[in-house]
N, C-alpha and C. Protein backbone atom coordinates (compact mmCIF):
# COMPACT_ATOMS: atom_id res chain seq x y z
N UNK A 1 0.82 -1.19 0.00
CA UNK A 1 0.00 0.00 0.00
C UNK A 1 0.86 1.25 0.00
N UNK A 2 1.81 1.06 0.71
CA UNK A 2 2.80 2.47 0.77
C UNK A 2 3.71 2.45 -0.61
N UNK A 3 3.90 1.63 -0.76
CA UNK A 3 4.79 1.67 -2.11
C UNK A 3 3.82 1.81 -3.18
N UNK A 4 2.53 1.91 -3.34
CA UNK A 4 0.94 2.41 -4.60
C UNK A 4 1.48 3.91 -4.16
N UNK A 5 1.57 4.44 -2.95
CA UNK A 5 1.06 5.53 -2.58
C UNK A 5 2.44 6.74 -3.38
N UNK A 6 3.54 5.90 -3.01
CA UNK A 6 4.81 6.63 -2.83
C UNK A 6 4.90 7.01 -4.86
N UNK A 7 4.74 5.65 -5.46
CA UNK A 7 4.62 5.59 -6.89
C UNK A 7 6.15 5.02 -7.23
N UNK A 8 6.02 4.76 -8.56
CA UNK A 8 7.57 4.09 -8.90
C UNK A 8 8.35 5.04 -9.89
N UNK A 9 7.95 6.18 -10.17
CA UNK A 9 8.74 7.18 -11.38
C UNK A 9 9.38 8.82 -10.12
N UNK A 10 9.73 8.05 -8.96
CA UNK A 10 10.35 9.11 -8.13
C UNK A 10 11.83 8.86 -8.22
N UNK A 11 12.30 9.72 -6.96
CA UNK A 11 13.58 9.47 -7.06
C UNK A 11 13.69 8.82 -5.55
N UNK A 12 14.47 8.24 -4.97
CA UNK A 12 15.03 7.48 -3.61
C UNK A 12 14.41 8.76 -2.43
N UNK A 13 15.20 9.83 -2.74
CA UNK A 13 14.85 11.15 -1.52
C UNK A 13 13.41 11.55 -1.79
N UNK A 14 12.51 11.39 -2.60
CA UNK A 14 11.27 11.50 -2.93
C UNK A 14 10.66 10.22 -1.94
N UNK A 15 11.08 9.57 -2.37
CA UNK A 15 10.00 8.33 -1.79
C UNK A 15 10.43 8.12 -0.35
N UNK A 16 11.57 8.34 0.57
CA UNK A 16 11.68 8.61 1.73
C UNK A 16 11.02 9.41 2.21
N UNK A 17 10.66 10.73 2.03
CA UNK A 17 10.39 12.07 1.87
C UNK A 17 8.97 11.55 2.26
N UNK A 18 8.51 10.74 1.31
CA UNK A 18 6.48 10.58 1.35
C UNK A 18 6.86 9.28 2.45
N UNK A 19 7.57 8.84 2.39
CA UNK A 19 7.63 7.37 3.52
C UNK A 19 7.19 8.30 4.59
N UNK A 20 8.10 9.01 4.94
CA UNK A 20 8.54 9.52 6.73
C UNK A 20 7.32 10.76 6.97
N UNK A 21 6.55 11.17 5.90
CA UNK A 21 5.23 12.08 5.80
C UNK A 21 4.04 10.99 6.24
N UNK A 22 4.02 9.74 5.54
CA UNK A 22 3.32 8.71 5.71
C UNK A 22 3.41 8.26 7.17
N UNK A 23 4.31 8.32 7.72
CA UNK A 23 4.85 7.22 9.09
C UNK A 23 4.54 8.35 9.93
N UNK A 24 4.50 9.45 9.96
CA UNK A 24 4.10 10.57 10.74
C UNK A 24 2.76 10.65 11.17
N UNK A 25 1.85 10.54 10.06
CA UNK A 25 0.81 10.61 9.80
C UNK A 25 0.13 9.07 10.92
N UNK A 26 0.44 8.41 10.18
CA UNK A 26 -0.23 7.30 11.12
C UNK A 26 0.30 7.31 12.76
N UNK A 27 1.11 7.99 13.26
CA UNK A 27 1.86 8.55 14.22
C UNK A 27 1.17 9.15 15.28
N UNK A 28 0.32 10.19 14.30
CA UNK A 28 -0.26 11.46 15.24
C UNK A 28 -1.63 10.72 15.06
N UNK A 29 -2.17 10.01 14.68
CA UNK A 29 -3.41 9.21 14.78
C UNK A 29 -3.65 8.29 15.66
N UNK A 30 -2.66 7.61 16.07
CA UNK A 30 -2.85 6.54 16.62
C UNK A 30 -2.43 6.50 18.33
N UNK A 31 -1.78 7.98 18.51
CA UNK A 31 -1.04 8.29 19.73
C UNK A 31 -2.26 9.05 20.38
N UNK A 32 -2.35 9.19 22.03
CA UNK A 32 -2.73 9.97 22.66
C UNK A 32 -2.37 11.54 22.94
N UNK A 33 -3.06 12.52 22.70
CA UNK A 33 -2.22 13.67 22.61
C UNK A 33 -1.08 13.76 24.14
N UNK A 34 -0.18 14.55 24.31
CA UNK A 34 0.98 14.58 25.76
C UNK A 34 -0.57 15.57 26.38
N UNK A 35 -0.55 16.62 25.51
CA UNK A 35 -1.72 17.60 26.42
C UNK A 35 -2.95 16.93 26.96
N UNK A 36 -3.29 16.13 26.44
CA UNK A 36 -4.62 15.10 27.60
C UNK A 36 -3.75 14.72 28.36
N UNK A 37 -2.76 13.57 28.02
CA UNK A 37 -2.44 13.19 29.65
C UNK A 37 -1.50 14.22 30.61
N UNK A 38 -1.40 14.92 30.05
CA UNK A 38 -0.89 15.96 31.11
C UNK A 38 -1.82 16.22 31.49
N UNK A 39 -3.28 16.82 31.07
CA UNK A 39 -4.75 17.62 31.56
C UNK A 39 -5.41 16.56 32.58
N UNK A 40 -4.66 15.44 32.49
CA UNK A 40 -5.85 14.25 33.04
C UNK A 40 -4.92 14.45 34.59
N UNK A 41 -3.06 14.57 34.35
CA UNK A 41 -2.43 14.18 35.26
C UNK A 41 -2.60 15.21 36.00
N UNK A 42 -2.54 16.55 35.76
CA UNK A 42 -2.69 17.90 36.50
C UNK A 42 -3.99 17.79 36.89
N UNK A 43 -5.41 17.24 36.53
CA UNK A 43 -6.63 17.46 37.19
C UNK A 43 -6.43 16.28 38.30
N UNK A 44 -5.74 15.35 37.75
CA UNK A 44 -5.46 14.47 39.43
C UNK A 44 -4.75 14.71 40.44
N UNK A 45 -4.01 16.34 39.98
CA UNK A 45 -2.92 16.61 41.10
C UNK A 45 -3.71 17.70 42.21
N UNK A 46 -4.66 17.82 41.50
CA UNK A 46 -5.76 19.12 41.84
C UNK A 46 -6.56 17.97 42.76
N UNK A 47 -7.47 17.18 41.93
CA UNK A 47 -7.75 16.75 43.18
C UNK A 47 -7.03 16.22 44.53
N UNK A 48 -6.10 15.18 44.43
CA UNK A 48 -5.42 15.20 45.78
C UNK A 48 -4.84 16.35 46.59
N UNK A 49 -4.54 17.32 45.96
CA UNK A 49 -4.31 18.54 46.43
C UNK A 49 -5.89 19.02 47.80
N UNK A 50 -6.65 18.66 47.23
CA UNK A 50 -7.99 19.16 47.56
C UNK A 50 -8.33 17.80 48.80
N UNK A 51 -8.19 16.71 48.15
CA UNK A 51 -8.66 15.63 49.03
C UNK A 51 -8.04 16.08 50.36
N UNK A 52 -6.30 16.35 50.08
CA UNK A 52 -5.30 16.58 51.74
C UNK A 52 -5.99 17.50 52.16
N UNK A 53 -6.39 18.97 51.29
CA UNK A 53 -7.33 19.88 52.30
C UNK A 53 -8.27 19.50 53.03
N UNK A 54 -8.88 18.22 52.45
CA UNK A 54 -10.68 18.19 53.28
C UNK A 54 -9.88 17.41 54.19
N UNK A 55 -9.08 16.51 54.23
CA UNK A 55 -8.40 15.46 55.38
C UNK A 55 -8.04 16.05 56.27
N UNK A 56 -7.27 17.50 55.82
CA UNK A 56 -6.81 18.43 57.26
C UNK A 56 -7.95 19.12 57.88
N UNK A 57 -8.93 19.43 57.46
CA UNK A 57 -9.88 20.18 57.66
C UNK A 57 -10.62 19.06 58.95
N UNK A 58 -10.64 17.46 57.80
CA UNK A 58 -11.73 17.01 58.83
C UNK A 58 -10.98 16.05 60.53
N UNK A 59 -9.70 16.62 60.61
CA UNK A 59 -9.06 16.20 61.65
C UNK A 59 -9.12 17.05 62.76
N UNK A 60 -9.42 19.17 62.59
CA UNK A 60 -9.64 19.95 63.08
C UNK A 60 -11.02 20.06 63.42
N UNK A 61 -11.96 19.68 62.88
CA UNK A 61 -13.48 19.44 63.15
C UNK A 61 -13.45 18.42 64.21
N UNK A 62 -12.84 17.24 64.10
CA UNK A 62 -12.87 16.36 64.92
C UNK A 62 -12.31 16.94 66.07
N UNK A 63 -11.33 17.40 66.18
CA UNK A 63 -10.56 17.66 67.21
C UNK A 63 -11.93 18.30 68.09
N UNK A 64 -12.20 19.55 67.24
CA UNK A 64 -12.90 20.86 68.32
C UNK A 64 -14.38 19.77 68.40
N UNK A 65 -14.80 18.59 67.90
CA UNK A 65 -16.25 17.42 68.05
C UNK A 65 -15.46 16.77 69.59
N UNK A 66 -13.88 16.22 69.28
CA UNK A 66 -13.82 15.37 70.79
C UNK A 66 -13.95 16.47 72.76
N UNK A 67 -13.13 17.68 71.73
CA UNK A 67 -13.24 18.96 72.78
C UNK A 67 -15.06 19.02 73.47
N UNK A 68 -15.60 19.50 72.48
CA UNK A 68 -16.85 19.26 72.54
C UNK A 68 -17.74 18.23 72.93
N UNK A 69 -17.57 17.20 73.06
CA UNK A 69 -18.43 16.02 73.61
C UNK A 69 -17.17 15.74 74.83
N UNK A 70 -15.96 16.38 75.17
CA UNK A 70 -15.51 16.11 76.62
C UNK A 70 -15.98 17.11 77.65
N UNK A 71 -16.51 18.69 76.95
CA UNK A 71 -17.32 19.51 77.77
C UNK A 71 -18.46 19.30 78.10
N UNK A 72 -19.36 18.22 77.30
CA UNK A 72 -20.86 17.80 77.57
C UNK A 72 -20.63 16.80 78.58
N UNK A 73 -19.86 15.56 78.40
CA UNK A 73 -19.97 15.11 79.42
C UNK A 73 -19.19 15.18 80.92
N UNK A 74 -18.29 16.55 81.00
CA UNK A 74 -17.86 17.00 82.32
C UNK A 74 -19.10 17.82 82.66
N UNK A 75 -19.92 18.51 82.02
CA UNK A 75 -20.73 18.98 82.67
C UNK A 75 -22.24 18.48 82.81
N UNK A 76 -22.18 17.17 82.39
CA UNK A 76 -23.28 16.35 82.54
C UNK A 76 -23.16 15.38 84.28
N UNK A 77 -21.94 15.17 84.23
CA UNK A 77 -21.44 15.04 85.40
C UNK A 77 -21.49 15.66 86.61
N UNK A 78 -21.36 17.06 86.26
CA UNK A 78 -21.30 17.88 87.49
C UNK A 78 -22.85 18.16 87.87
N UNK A 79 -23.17 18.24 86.71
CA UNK A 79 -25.09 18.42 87.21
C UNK A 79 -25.57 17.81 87.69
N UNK A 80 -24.74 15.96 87.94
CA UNK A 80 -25.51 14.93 88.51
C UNK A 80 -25.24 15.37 89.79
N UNK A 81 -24.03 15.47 90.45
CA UNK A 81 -23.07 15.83 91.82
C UNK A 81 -23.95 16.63 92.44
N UNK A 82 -24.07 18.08 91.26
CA UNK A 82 -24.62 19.12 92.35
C UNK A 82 -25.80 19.58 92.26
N UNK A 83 -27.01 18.74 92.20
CA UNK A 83 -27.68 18.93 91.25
C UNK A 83 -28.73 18.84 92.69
N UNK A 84 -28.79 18.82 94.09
CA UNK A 84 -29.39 18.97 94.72
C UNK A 84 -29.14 20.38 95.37
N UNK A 85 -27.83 20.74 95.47
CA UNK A 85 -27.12 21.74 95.62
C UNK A 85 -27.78 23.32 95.29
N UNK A 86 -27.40 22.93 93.97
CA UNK A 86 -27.82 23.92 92.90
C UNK A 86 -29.32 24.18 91.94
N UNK A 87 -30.29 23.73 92.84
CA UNK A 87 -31.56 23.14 92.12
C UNK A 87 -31.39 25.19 91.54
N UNK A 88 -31.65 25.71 91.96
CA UNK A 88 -31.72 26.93 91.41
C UNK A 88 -30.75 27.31 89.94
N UNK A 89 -29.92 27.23 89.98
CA UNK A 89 -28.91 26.96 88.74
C UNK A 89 -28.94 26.04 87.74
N UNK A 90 -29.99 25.13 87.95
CA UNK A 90 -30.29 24.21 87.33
C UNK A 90 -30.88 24.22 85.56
N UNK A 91 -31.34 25.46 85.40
CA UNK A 91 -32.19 26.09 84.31
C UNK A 91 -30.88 26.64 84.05
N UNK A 92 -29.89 27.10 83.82
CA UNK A 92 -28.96 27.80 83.31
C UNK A 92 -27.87 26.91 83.14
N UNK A 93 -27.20 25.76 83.96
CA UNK A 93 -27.04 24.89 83.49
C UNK A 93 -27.70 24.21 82.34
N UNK A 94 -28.69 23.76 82.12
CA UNK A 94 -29.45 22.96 81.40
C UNK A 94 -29.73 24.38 80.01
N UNK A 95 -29.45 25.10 79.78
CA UNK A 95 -29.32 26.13 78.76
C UNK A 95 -28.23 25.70 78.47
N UNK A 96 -26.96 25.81 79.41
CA UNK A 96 -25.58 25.49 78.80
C UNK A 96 -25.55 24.62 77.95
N UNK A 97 -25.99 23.76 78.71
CA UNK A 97 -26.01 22.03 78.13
C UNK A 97 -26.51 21.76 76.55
N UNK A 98 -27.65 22.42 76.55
CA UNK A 98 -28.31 22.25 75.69
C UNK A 98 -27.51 23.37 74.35
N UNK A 99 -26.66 24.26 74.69
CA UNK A 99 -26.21 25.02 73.60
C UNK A 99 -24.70 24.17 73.32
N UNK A 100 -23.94 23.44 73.94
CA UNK A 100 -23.03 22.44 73.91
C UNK A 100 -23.82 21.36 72.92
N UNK A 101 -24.58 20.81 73.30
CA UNK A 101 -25.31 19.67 72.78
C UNK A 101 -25.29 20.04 71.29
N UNK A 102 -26.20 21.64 71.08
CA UNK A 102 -26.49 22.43 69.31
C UNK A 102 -24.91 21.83 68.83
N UNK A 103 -24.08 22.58 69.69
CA UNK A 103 -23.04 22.71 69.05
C UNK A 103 -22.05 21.49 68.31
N UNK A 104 -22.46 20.58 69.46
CA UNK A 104 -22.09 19.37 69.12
C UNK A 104 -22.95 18.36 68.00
N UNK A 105 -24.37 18.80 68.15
CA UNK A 105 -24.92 17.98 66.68
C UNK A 105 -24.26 18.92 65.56
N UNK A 106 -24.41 20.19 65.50
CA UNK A 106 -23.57 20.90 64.49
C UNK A 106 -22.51 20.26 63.56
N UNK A 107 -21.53 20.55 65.14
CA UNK A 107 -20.36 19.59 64.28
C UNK A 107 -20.18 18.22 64.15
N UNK A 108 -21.08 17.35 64.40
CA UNK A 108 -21.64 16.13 63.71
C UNK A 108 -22.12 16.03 62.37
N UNK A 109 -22.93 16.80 62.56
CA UNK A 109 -23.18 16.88 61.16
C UNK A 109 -22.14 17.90 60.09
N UNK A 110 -21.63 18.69 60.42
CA UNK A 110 -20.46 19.43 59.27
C UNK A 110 -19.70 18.04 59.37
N UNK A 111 -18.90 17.23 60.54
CA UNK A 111 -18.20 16.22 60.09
C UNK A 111 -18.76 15.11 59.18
N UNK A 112 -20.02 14.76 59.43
CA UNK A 112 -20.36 13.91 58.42
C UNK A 112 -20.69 14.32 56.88
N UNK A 113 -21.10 15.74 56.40
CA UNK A 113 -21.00 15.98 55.15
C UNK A 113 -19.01 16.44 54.89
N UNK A 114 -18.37 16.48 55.71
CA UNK A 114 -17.11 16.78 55.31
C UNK A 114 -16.52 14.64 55.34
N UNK A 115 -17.18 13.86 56.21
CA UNK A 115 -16.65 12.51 55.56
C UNK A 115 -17.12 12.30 53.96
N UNK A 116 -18.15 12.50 53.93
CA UNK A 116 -19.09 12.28 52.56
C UNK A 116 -18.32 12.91 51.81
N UNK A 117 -18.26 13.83 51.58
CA UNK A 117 -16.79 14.88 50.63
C UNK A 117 -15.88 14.25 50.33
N UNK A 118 -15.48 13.58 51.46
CA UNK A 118 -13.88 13.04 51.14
C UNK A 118 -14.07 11.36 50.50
N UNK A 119 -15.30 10.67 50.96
CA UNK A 119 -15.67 9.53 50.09
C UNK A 119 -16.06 9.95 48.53
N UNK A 120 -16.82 11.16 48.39
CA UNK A 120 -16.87 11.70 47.08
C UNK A 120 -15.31 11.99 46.33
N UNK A 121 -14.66 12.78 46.94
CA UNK A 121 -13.47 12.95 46.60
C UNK A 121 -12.49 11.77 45.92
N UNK A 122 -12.65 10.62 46.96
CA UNK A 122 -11.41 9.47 47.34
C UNK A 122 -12.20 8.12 45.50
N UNK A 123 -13.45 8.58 45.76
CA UNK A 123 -13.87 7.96 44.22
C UNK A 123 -13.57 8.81 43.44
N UNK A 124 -13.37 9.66 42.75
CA UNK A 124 -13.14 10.51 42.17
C UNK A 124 -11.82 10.42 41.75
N UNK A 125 -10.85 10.57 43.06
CA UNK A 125 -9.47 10.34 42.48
C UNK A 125 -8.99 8.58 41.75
N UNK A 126 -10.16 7.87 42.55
CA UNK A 126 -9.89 5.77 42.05
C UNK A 126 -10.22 6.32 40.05
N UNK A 127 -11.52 7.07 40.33
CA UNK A 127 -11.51 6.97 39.00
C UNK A 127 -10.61 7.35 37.95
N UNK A 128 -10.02 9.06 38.04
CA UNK A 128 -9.52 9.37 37.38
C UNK A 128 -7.77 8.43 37.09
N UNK A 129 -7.36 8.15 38.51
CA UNK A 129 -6.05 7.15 38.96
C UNK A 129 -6.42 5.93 37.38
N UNK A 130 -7.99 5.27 37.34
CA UNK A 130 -8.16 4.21 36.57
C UNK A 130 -7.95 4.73 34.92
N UNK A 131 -8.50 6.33 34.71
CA UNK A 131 -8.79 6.33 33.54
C UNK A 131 -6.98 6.95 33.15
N UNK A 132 -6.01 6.84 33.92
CA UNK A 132 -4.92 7.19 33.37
C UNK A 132 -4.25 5.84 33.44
N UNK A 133 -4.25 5.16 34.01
CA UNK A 133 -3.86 3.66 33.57
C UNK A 133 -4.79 2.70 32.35
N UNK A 134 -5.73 3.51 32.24
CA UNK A 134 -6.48 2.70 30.73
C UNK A 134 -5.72 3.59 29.50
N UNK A 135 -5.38 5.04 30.08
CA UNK A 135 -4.43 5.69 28.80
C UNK A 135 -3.21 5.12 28.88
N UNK A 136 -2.55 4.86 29.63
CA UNK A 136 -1.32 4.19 29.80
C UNK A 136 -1.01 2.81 29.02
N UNK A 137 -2.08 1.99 29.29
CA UNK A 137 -2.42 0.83 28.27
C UNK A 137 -2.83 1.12 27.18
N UNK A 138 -3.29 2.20 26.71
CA UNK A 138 -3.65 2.52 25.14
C UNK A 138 -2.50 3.01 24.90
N UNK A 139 -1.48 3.73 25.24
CA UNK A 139 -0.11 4.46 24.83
C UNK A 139 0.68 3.31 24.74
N UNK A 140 0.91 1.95 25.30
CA UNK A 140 1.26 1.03 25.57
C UNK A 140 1.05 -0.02 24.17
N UNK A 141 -0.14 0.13 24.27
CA UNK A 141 -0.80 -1.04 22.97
C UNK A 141 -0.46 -0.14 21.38
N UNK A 142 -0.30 1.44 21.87
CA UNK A 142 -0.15 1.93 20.40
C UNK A 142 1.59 1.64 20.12
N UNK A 143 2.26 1.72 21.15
CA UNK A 143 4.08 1.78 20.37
C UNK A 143 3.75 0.76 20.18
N UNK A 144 3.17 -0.48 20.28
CA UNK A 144 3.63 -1.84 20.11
C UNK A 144 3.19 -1.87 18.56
N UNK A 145 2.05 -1.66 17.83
CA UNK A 145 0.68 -1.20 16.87
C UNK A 145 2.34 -0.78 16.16
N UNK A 146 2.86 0.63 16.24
CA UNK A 146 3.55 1.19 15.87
C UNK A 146 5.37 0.67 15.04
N UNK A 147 5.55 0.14 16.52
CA UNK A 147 7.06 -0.64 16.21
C UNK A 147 6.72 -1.67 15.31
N UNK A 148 5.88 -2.76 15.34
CA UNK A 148 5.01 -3.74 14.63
C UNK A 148 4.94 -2.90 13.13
N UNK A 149 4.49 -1.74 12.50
CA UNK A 149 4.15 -1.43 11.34
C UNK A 149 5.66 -0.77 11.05
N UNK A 150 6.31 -0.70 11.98
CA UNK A 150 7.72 0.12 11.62
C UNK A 150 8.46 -0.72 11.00
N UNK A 151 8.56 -2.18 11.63
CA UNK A 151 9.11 -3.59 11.37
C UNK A 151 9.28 -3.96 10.09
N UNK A 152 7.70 -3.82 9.71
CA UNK A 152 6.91 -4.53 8.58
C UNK A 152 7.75 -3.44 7.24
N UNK A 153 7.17 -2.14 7.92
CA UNK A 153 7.61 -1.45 7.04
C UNK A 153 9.58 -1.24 6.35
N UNK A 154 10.04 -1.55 7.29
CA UNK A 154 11.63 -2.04 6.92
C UNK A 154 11.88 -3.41 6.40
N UNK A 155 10.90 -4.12 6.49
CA UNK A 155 10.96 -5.35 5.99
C UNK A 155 10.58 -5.35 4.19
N UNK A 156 9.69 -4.53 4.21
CA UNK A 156 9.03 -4.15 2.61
C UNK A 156 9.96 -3.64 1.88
N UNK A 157 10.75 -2.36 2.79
CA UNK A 157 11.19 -1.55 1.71
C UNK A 157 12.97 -2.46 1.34
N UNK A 158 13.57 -3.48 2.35
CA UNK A 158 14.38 -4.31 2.05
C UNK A 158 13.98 -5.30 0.87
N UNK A 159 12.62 -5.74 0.94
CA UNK A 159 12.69 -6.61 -0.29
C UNK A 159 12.20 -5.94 -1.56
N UNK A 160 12.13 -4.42 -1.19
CA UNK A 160 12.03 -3.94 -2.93
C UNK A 160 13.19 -3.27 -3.17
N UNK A 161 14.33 -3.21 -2.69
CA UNK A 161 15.72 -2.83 -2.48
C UNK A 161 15.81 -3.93 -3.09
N UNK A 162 16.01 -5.38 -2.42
CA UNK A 162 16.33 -6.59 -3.28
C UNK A 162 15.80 -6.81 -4.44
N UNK A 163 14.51 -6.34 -4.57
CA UNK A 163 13.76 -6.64 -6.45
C UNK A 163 14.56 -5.39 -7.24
N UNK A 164 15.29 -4.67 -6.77
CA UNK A 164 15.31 -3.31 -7.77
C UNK A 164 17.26 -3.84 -7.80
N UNK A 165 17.87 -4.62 -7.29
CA UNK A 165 18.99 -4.66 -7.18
C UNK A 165 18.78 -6.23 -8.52
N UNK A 166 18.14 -6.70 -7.96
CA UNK A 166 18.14 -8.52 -9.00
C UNK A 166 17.82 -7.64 -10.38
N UNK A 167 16.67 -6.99 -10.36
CA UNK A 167 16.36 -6.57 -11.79
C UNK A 167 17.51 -5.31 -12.61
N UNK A 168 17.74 -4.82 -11.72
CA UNK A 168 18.67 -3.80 -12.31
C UNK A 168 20.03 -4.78 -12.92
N UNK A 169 20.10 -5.86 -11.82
CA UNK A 169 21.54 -7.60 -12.12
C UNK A 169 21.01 -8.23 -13.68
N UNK A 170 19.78 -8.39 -13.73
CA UNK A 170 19.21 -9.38 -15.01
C UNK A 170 19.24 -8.24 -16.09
N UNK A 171 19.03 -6.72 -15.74
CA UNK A 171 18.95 -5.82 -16.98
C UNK A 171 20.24 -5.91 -17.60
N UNK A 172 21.12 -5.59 -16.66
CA UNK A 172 22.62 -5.59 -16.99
C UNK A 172 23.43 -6.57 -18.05
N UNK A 173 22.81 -8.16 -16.77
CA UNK A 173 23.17 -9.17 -17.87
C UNK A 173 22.72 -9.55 -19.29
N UNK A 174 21.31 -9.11 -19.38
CA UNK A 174 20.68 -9.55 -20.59
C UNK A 174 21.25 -8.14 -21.53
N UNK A 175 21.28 -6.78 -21.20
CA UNK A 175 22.15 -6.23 -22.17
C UNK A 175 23.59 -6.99 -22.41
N UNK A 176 24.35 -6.80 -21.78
CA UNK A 176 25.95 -7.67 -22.15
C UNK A 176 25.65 -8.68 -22.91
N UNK A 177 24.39 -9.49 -22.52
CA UNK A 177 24.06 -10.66 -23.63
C UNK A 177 23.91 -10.13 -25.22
N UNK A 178 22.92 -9.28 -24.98
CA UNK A 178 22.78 -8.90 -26.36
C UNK A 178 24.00 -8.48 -27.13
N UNK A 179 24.32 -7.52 -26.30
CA UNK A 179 25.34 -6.61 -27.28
C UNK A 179 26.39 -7.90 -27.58
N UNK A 180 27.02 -8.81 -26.98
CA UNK A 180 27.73 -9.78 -27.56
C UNK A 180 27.25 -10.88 -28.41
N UNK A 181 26.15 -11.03 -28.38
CA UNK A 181 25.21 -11.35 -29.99
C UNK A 181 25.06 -10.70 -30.80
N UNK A 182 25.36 -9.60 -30.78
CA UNK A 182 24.88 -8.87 -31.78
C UNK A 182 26.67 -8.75 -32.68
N UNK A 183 27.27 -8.35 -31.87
CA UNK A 183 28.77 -8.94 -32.29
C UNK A 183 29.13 -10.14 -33.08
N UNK A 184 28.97 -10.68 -32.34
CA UNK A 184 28.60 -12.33 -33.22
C UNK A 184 28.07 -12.28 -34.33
N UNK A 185 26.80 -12.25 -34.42
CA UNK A 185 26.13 -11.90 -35.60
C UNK A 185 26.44 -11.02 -37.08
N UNK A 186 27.46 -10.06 -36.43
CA UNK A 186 27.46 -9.31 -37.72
C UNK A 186 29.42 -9.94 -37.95
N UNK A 187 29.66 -10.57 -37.62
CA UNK A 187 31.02 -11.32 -37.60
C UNK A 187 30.91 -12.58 -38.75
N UNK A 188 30.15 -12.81 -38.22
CA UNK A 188 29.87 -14.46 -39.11
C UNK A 188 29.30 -14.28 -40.53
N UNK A 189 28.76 -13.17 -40.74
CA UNK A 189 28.11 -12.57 -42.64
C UNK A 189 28.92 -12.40 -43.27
């Protein structure tokens, strides 16, 4: 097919010339652009970038959630102790309590949409992690595609090197033939 394409009334630097235009061509077709997998590798650097933020974030939530549920139950404690004591204080305690408590479903719940985030996140990065190892195997399967037609293709242009060397050998000989018949011939009249 490449040798229909290239034609046979060129010269050697001609038909290299359309070879290595040809081999290019199927080149940039068959390859993944560098700018996707760079775009794929930089949007995965973005996300983990982002995932470590929500991870630091949700270790400081926790922190000020364990702070917070160790002030509910020191002062759930003390209300039991003094709680005959202080029957009068009891309503202002039990305000406290109850604004500890807000505070603490609060940050229960910000921690649980900040876990959910980071399970959103942590799929997010499996996926994109997968779809650059399925490009990796297509970049993979194409040099092979590639070296394979490179092969073939040095293999072709050796055996029309060999047909153009035998025929150019048989042109040669069958002239020398002639012309020394033809010698002959006009010798012997």
């Amino acid at each position: 097919m490449v040798s229909s394409l290239i034609g046979s009334g060129r010269t050697r630097n001609q038909k290299a010339a359309i070879s290595n235009e040809l081999e290019m061509a199927i080149q940039e077709e068959k390859f993944v652009s560098k700018e996707e997998y760079e775009a794929v590798v930089k949007k995965l650097e973005e996300e983990k970038a982002a995932h470590a933020q929500t991870k630091g974030l949700l270790a400081k939530e926790t922190e000020k959630l364990q702070f917070a549920l160790g002030e509910v139950e020191v002062l759930s404690k003390q209300l039991e102790r003094e709680k005959q004591a202080f029957e009068k204080a009891l309503s202002s305690v039990k305000n406290k309590v109850l604004t500890e408590s807000t505070k603490k479903d609060k940050l229960i719940t910000k921690c649980n949409e900040i876990e959910s985030h980071i399970i959103k996140q942590e799929d997010i990065l499996n996926g994109k992690e997968n779809e650059i190892k399925e490009l990796q195997n297509v970049i993979s399967h194409q040099k092979q595609i590639f070296r394979h037609q490179i092969s073939d293709f040095r293999i072709q242009k050796q055996q029309e090197n060999y047909m153009a060397q035998v025929l150019d050998r048989k042109q040669k000989k069958a002239g020398g033939l002639l012309s020394s018949r033809g010698f002959k011939g006009l010798g012997d009249k």
